[in-house]
C-alpha atoms as a PDB file:
ATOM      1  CA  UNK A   1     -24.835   2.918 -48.593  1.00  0.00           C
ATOM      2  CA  UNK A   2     -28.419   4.184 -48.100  1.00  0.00           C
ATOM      3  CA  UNK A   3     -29.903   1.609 -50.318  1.00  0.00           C
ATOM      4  CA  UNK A   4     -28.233  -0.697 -47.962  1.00  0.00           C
ATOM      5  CA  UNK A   5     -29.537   0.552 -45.152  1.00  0.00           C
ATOM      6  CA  UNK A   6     -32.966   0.509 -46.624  1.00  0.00           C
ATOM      7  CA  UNK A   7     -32.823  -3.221 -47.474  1.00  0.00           C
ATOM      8  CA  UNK A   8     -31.116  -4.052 -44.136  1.00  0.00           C
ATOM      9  CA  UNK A   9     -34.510  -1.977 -42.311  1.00  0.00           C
ATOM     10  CA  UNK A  10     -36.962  -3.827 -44.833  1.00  0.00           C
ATOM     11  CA  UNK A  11     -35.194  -7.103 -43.986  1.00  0.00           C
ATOM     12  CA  UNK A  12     -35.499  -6.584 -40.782  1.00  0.00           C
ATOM     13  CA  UNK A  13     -39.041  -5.198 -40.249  1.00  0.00           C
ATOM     14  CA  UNK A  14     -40.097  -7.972 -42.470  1.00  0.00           C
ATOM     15  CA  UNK A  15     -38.403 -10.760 -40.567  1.00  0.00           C
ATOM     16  CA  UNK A  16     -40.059  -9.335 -37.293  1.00  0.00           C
ATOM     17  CA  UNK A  17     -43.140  -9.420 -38.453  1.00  0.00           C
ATOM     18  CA  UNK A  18     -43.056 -13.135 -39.731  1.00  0.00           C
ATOM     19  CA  UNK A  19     -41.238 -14.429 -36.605  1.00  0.00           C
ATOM     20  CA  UNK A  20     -43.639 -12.486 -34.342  1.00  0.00           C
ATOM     21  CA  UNK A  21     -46.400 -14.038 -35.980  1.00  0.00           C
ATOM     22  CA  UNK A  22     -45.069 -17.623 -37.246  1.00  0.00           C
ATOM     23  CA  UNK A  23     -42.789 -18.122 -34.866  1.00  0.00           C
ATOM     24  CA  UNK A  24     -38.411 -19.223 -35.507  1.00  0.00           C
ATOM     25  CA  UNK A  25     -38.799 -22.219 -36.883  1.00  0.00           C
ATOM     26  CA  UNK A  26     -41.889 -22.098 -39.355  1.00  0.00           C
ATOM     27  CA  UNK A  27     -40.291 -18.896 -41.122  1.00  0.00           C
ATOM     28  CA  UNK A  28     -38.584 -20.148 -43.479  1.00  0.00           C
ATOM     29  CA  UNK A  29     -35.721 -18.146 -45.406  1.00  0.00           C
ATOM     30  CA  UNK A  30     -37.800 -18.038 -48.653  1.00  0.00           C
ATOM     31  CA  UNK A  31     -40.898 -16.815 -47.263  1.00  0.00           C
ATOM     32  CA  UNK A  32     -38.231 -14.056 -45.832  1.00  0.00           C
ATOM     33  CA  UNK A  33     -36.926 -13.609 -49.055  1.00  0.00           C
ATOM     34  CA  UNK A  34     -40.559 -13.341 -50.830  1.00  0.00           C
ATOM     35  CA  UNK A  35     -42.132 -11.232 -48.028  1.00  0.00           C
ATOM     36  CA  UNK A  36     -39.206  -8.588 -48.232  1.00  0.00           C
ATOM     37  CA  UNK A  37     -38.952  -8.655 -51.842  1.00  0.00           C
ATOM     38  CA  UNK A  38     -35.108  -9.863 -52.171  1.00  0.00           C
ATOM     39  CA  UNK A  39     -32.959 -12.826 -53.227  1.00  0.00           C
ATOM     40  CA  UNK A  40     -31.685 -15.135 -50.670  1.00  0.00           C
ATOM     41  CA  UNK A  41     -27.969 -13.722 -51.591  1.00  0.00           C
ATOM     42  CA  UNK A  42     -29.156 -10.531 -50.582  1.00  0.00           C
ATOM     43  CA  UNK A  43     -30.614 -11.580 -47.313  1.00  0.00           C
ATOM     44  CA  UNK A  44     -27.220 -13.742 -46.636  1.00  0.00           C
ATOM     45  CA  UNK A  45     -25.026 -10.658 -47.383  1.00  0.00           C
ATOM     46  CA  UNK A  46     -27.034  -8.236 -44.675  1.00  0.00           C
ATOM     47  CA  UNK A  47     -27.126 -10.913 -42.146  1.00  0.00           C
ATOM     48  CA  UNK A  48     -25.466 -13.983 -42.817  1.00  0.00           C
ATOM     49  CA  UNK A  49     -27.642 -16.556 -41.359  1.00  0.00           C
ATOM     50  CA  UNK A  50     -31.259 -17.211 -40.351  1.00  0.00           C
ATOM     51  CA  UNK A  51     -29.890 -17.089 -36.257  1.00  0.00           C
ATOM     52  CA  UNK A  52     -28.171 -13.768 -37.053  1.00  0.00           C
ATOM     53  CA  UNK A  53     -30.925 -12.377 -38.414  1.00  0.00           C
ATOM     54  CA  UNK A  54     -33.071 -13.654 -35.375  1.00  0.00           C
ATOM     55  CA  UNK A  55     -31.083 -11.922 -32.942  1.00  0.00           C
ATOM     56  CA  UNK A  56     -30.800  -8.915 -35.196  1.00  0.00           C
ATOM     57  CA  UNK A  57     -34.345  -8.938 -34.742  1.00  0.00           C
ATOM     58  CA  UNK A  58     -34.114  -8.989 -31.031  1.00  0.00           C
ATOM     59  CA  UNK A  59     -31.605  -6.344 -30.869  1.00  0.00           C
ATOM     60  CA  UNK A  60     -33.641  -3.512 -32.912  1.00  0.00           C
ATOM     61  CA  UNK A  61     -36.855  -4.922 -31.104  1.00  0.00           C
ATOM     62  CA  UNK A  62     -35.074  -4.488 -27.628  1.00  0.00           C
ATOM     63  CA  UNK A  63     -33.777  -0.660 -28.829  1.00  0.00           C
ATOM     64  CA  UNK A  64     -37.775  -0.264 -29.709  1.00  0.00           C
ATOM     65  CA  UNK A  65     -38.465  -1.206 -26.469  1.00  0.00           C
ATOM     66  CA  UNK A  66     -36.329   0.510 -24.178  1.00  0.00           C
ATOM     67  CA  UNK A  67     -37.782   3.469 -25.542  1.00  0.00           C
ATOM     68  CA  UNK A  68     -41.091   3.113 -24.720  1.00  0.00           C
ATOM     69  CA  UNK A  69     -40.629   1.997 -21.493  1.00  0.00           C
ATOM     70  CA  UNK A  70     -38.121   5.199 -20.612  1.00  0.00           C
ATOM     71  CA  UNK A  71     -40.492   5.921 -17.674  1.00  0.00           C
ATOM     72  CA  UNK A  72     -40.042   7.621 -14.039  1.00  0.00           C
ATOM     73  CA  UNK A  73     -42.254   5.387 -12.356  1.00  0.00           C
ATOM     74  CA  UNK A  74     -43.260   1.832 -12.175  1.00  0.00           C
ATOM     75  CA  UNK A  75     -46.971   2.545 -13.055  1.00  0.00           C
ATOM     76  CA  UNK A  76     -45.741   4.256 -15.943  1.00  0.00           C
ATOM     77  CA  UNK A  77     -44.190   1.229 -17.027  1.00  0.00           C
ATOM     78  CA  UNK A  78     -46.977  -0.436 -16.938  1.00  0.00           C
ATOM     79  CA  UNK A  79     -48.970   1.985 -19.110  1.00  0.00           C
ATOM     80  CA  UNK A  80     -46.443   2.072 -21.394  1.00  0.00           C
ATOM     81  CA  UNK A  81     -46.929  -2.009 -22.192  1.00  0.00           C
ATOM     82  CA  UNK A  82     -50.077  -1.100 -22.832  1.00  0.00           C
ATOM     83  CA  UNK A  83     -49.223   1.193 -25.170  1.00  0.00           C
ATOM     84  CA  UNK A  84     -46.960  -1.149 -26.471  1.00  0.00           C
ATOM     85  CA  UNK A  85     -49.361  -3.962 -27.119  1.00  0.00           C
ATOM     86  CA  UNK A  86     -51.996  -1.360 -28.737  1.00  0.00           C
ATOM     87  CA  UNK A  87     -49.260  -0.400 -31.124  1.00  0.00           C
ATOM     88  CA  UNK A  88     -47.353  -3.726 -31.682  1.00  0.00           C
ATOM     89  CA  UNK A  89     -49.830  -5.837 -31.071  1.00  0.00           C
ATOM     90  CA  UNK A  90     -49.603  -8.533 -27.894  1.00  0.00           C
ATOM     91  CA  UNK A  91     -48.825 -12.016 -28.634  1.00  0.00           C
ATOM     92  CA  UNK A  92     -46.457 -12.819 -25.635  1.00  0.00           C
ATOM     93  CA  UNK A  93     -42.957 -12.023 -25.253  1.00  0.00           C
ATOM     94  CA  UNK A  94     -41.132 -12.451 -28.653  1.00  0.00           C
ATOM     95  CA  UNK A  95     -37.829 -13.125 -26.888  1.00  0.00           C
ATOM     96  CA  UNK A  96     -38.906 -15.635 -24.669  1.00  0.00           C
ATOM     97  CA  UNK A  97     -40.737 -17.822 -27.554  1.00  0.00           C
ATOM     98  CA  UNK A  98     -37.969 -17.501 -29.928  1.00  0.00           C
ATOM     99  CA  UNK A  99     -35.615 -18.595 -27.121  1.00  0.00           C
ATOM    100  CA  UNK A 100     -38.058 -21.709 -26.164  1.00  0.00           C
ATOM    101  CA  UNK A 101     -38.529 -22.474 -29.423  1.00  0.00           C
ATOM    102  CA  UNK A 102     -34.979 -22.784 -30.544  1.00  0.00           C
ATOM    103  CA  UNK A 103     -34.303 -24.662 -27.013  1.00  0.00           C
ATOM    104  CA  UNK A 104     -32.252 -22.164 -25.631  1.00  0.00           C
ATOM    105  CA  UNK A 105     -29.044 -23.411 -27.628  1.00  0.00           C
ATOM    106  CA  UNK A 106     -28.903 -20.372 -29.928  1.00  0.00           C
ATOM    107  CA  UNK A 107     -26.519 -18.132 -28.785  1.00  0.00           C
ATOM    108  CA  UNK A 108     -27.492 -14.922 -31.030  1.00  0.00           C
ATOM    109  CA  UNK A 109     -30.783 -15.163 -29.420  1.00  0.00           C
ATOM    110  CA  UNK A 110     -29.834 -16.625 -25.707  1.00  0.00           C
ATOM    111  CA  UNK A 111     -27.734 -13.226 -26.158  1.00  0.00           C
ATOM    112  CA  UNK A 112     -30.362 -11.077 -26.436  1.00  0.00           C
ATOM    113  CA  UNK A 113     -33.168 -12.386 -24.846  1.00  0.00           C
ATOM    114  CA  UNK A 114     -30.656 -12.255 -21.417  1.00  0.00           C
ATOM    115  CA  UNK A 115     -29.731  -8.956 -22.351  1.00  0.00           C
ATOM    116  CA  UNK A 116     -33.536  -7.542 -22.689  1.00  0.00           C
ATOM    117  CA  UNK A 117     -34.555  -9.888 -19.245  1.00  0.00           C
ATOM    118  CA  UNK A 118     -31.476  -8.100 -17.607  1.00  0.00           C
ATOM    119  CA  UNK A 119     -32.305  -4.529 -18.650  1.00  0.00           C
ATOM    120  CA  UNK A 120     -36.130  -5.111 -17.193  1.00  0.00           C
ATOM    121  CA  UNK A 121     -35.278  -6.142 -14.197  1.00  0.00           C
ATOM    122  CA  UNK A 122     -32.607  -3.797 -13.917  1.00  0.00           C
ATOM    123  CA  UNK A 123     -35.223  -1.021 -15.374  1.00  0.00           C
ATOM    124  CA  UNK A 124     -37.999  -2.298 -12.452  1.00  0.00           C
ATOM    125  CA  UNK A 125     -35.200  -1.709  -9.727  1.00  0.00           C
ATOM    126  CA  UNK A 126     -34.542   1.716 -10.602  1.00  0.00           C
ATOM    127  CA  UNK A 127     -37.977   2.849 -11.079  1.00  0.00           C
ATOM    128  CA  UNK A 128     -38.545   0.941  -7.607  1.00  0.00           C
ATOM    129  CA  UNK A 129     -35.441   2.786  -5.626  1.00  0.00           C
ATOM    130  CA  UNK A 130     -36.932   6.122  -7.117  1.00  0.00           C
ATOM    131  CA  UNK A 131     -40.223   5.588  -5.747  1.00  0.00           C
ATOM    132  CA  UNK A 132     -39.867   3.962  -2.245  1.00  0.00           C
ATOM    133  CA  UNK A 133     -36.309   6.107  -1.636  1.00  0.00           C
ATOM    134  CA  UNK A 134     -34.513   2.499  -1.483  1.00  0.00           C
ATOM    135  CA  UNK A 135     -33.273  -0.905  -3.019  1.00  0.00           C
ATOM    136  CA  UNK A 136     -35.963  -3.628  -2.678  1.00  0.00           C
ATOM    137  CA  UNK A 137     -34.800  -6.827  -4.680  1.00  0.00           C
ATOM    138  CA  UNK A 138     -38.161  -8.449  -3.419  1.00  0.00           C
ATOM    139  CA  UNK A 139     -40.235  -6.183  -4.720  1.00  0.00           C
ATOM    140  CA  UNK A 140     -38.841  -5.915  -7.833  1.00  0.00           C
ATOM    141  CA  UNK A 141     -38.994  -9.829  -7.974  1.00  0.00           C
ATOM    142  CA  UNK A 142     -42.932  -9.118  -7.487  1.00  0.00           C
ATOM    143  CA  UNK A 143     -43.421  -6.471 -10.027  1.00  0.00           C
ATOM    144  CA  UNK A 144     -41.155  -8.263 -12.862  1.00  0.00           C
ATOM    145  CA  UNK A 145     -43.218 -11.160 -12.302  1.00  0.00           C
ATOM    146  CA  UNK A 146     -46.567  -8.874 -12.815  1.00  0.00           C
ATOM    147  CA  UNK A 147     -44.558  -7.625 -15.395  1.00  0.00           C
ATOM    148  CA  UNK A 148     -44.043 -10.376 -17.470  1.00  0.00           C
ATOM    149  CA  UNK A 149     -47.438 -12.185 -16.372  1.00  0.00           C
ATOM    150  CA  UNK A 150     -48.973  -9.229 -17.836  1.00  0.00           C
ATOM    151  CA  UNK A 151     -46.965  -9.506 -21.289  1.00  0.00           C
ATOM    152  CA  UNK A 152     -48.475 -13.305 -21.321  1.00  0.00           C
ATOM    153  CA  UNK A 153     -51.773 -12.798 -20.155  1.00  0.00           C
ATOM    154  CA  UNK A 154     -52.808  -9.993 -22.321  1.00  0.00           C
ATOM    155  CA  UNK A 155     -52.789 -12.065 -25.059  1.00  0.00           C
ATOM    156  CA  UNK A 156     -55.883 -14.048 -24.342  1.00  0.00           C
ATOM    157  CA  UNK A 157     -57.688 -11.659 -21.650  1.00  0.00           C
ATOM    158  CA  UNK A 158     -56.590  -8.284 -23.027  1.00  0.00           C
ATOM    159  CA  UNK A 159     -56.805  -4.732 -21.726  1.00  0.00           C
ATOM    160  CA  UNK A 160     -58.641  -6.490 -18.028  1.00  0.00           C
ATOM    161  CA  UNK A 161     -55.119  -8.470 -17.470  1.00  0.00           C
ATOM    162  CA  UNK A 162     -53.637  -4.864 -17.325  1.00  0.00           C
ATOM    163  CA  UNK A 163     -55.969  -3.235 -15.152  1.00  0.00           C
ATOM    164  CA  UNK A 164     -54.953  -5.584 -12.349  1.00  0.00           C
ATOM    165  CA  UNK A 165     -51.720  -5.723 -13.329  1.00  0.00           C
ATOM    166  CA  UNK A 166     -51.499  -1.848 -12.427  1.00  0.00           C
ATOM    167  CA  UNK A 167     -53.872  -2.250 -10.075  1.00  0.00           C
ATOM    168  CA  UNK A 168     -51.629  -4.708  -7.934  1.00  0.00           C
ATOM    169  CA  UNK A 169     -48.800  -3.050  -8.601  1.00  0.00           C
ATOM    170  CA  UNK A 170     -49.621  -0.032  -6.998  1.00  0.00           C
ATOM    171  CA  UNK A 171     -50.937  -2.249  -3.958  1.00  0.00           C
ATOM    172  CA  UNK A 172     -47.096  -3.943  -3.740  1.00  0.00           C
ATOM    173  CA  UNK A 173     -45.516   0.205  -4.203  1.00  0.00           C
ATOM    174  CA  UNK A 174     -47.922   1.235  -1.667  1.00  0.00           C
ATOM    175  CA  UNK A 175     -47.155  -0.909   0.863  1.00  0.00           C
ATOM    176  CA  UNK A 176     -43.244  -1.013   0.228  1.00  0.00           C
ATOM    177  CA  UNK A 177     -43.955   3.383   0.959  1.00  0.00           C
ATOM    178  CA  UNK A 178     -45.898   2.617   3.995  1.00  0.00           C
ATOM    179  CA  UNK A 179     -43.537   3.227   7.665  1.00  0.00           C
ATOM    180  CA  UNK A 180     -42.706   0.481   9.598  1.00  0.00           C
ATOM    181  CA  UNK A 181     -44.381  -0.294  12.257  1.00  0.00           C
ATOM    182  CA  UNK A 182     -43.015   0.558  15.880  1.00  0.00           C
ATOM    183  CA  UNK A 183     -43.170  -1.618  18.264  1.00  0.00           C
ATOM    184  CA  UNK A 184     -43.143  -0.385  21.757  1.00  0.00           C
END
């Protein structure tokens, strides 16, 4: 079972890696096959198909995720993406060009690409109610969209997309903190 396992990981690390950097549809299954160092029949039995293997991808990609970005507050979120990109490397969001790319119609990775959008925006409110001591679906509308700006920018203008990303995003918390003015 371990030696499963092990091939299943390799698979899976390896397909990552091609599909992050070659995108869906120019990985083919025998560059898969000759990358991780195992027969086509061996890739079919741990994962059936090239789709399930995609959103396979996207699932233990999304469980890598969520744990870098567990985070008490939203500028803490922020740092951790750039910890993320320093580590994984930043070439946009992997769910969002696989689901492009394959036109949306793939349900393995429609799946999971709503189910990692949903968790961020979901992640963004409660790091939002925590800070300002309330719900604010507008700004967490403004930081997602920082959010994910930042995860598309920082490809081509780096670690200066992130210092306004955080740098605005403290402006938006800041002001959501401020009272209300009275009016008398």
């Amino acid at each position: 079972m371990q030696a499963s396992n092990d091939i299943r990981a390799r698979l899976l690390d390896t397909a990552e890696a091609l599909f992050d950097r070659h995108g869906f549809t120019a990985t083919g299954m025998d560059r898969l096959t000759s990358a991780a160092g195992i027969s086509s029949r061996t890739l079919y039995k741990h994962v059936g198909s090239k789709n399930a293997l995609m959103g396979a991808v996207l699932q233990a990609r999304d469980r890598r995720f969520r744990r870098r970005v567990d985070v008490a507050s939203v500028d803490a979120l922020f740092a951790a993406l750039e910890t993320w990109f320093s580590q994984e490397g930043a070439r946009g969001c992997l769910f969002l060009r696989t689901w492009r790319e394959t036109g949306g119609d793939v349900p393995e990775i429609a799946e999971a690409m709503s189910r990692h959008k949903g968790f961020m925006q979901e992640k963004i409110g409660e790091l939002v109610a925590a800070e300002i001591g309330r719900r604010d679906d507008d700004l967490v509308d403004e930081i997602l969209v920082l959010f994910e700006g930042m995860v598309h920018a920082y490809t081509y203008r780096g670690e200066a997309v992130a210092i306004a990303a955080r740098r605005a995003v403290r402006t938006l918390v800041s002001a959501a903190k401020a009272p209300e003015p009275t009016t008398g």
